[in-house]
C-alpha atoms as a PDB file:
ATOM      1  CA  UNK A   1      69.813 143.235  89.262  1.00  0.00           C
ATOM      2  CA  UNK A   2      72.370 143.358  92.212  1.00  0.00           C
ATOM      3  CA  UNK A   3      73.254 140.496  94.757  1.00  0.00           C
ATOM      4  CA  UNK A   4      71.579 142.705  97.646  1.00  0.00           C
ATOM      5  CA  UNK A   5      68.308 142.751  95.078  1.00  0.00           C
ATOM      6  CA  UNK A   6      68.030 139.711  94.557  1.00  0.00           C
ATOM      7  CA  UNK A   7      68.531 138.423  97.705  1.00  0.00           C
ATOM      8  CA  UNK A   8      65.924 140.944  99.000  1.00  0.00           C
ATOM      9  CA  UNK A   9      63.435 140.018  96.233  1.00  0.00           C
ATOM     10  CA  UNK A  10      63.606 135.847  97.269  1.00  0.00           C
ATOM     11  CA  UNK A  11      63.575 137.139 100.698  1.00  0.00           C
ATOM     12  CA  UNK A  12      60.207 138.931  99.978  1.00  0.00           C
ATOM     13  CA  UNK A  13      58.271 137.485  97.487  1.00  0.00           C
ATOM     14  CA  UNK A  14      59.012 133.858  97.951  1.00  0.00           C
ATOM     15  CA  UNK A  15      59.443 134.561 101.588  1.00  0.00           C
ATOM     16  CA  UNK A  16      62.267 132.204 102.231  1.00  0.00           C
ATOM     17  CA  UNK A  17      62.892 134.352 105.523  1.00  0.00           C
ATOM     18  CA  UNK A  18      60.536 131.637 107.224  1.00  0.00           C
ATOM     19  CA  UNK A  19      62.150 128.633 105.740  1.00  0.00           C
ATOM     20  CA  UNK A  20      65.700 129.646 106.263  1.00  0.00           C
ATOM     21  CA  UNK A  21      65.105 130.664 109.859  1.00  0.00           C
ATOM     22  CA  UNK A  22      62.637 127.327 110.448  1.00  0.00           C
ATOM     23  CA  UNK A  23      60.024 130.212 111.925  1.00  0.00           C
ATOM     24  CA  UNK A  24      57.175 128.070 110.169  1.00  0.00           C
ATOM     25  CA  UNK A  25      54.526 126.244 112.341  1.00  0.00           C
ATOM     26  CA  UNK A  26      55.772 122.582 113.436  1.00  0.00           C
ATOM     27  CA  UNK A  27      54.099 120.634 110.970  1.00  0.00           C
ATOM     28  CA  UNK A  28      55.907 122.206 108.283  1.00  0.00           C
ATOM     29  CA  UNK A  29      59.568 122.128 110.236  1.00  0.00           C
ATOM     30  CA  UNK A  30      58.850 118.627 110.454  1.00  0.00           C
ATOM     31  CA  UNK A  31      58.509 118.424 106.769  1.00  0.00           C
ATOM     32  CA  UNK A  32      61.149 121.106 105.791  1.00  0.00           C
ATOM     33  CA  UNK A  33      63.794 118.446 107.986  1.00  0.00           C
ATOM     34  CA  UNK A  34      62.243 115.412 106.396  1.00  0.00           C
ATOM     35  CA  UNK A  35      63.239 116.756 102.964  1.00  0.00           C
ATOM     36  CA  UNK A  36      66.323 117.928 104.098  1.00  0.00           C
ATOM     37  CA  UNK A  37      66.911 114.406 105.406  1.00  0.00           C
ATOM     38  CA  UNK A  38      66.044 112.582 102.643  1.00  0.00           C
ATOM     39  CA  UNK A  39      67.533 114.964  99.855  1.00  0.00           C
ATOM     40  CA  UNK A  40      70.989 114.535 102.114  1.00  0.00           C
ATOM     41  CA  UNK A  41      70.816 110.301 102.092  1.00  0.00           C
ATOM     42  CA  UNK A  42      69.764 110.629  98.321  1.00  0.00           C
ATOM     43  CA  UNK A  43      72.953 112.493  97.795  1.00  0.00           C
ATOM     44  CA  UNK A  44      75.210 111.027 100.287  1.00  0.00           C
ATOM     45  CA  UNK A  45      77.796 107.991  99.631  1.00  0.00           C
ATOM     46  CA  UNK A  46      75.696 104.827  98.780  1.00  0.00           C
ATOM     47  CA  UNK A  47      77.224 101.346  98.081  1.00  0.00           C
ATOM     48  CA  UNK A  48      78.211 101.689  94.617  1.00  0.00           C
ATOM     49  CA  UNK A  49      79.865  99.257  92.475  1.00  0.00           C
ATOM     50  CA  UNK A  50      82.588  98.934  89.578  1.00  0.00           C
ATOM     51  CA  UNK A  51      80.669  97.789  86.329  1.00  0.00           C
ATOM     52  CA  UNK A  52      80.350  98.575  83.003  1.00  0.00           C
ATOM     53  CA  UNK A  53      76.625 100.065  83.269  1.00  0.00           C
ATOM     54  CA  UNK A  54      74.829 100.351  86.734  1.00  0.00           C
ATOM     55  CA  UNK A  55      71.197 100.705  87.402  1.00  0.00           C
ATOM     56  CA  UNK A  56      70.383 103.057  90.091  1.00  0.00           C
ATOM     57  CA  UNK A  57      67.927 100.830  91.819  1.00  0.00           C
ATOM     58  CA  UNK A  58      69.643  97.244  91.008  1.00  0.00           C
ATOM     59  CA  UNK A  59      73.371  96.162  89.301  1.00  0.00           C
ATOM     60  CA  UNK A  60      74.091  92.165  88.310  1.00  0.00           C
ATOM     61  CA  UNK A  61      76.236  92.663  85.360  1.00  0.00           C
ATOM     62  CA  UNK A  62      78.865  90.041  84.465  1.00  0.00           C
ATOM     63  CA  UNK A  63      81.503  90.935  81.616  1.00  0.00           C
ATOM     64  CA  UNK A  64      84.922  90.467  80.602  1.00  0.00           C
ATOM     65  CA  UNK A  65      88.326  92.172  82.101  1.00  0.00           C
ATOM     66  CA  UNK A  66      91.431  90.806  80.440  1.00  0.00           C
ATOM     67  CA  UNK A  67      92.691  88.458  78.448  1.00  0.00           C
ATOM     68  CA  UNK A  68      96.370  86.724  77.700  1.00  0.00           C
ATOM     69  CA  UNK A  69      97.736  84.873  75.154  1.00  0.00           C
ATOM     70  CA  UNK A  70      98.185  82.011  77.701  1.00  0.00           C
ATOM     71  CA  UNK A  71      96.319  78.867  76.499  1.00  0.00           C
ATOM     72  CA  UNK A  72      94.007  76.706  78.345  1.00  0.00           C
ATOM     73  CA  UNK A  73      91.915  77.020  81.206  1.00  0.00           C
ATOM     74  CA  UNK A  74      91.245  74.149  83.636  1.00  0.00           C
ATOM     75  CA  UNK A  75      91.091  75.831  86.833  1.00  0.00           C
ATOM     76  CA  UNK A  76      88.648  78.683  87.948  1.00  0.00           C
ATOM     77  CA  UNK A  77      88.940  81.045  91.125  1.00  0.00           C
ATOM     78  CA  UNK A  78      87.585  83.896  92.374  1.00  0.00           C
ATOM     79  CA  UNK A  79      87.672  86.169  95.120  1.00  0.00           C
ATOM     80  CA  UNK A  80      85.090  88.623  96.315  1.00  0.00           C
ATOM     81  CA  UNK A  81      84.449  92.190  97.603  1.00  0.00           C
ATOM     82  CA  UNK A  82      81.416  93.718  99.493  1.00  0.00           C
ATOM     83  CA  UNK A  83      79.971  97.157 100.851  1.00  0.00           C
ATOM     84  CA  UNK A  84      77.341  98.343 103.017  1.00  0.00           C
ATOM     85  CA  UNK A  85      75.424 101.338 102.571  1.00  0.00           C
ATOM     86  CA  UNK A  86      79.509 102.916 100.955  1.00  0.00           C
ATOM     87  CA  UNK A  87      80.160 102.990 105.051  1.00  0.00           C
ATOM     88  CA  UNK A  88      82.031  99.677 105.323  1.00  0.00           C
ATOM     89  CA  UNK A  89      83.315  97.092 102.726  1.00  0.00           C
ATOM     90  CA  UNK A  90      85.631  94.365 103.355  1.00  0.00           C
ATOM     91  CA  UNK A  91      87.099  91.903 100.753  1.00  0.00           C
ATOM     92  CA  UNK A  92      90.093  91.324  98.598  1.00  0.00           C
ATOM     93  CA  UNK A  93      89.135  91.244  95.224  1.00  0.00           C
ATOM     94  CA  UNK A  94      92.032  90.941  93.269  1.00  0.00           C
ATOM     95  CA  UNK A  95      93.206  88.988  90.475  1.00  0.00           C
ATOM     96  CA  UNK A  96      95.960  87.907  92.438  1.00  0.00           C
ATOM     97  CA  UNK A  97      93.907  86.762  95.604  1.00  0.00           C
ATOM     98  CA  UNK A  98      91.354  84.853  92.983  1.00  0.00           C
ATOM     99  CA  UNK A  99      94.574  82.822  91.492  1.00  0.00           C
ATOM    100  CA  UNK A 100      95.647  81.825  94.294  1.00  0.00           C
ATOM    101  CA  UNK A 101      92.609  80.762  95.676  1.00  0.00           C
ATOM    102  CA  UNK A 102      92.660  78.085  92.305  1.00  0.00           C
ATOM    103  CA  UNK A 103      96.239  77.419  92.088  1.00  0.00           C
ATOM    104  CA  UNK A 104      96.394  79.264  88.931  1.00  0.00           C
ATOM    105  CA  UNK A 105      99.750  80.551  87.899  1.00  0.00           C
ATOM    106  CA  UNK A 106      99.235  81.187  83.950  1.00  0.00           C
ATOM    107  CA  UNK A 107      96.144  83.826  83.759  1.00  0.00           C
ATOM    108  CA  UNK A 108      94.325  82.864  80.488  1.00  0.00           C
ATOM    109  CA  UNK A 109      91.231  85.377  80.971  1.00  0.00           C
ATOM    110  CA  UNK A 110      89.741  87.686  83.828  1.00  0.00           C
ATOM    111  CA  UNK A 111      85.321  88.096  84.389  1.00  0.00           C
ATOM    112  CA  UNK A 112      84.207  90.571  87.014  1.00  0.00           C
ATOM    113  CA  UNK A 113      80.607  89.958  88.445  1.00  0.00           C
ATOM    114  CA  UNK A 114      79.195  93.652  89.995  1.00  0.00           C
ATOM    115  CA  UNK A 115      76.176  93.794  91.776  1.00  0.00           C
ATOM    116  CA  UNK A 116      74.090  96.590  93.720  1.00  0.00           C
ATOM    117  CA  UNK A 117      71.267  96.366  95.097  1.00  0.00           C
ATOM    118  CA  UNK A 118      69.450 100.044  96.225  1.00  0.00           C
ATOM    119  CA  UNK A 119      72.850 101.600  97.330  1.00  0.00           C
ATOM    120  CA  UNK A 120      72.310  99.440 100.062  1.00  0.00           C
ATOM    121  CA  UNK A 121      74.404  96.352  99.024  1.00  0.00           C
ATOM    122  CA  UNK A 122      76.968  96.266  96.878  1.00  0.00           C
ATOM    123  CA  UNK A 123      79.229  92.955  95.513  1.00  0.00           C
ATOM    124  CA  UNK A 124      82.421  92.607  93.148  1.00  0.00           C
ATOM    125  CA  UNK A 125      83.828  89.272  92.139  1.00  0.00           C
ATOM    126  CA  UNK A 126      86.837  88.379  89.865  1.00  0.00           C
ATOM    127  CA  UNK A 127      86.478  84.828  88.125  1.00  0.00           C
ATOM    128  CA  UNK A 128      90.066  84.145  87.114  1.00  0.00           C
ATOM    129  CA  UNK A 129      90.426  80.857  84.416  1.00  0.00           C
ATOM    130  CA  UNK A 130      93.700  79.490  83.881  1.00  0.00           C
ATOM    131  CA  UNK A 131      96.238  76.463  84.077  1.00  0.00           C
END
């Protein structure tokens, strides 16, 4: 079957002419645009997160990013990340910002914290332990 056929059998038989040229009676515009709508936010840029596994709904997963052969670890800091909705996020959440926040200058291990809650919120932390 040729492009032209096909196109002329959808065009027919499922008679897409009505939905692709919104002729349909109001009711059903309103409901063609309200799936358009909702299909587009469902596939647009959401707040997503870095993490190891992610739910689609809901994220709080902690686990483990490096490690050194640096012994000892009597100070903690962190620094955090955050995004709404994938439109803005603001943060630094880098090892190096979360060491200095704790004085650390010997890394001994690196956590990351990720959480997301419905696309909507999103959260990344760095735990850095050291001396």
């Amino acid at each position: 079957m040729k492009f032209k056929q096909l196109y002329s059998y959808l065009i027919h038989y499922l008679n897409l002419n009505q939905l692709l040229t919104l002729k349909t009676p109001k009711m059903n515009k309103l409901k063609v645009l309200g799936f358009a709508a909702v299909a587009t936010m469902m596939m647009s840029s959401c707040a997503m997160v870095k993490a190891p596994l992610s739910g689609y709904l809901y994220t709080d997963v902690q686990s483990p990013l490096a490690v050194t052969d640096n012994g000892g670890s009597s100070k903690v800091g962190s620094a955090k990340a955050a995004s709404i909705l994938g439109i803005v996020a603001t943060g630094d959440a880098s090892v190096t910002a979360a060491a200095k926040a704790a004085g650390i200058t010997k890394i001994h291990h690196v956590d990351q914290h990720a959480k997301n809650i419905l696309g909507i919120y999103a959260q990344y932390e760095i735990t850095v332990y050291g001396e």
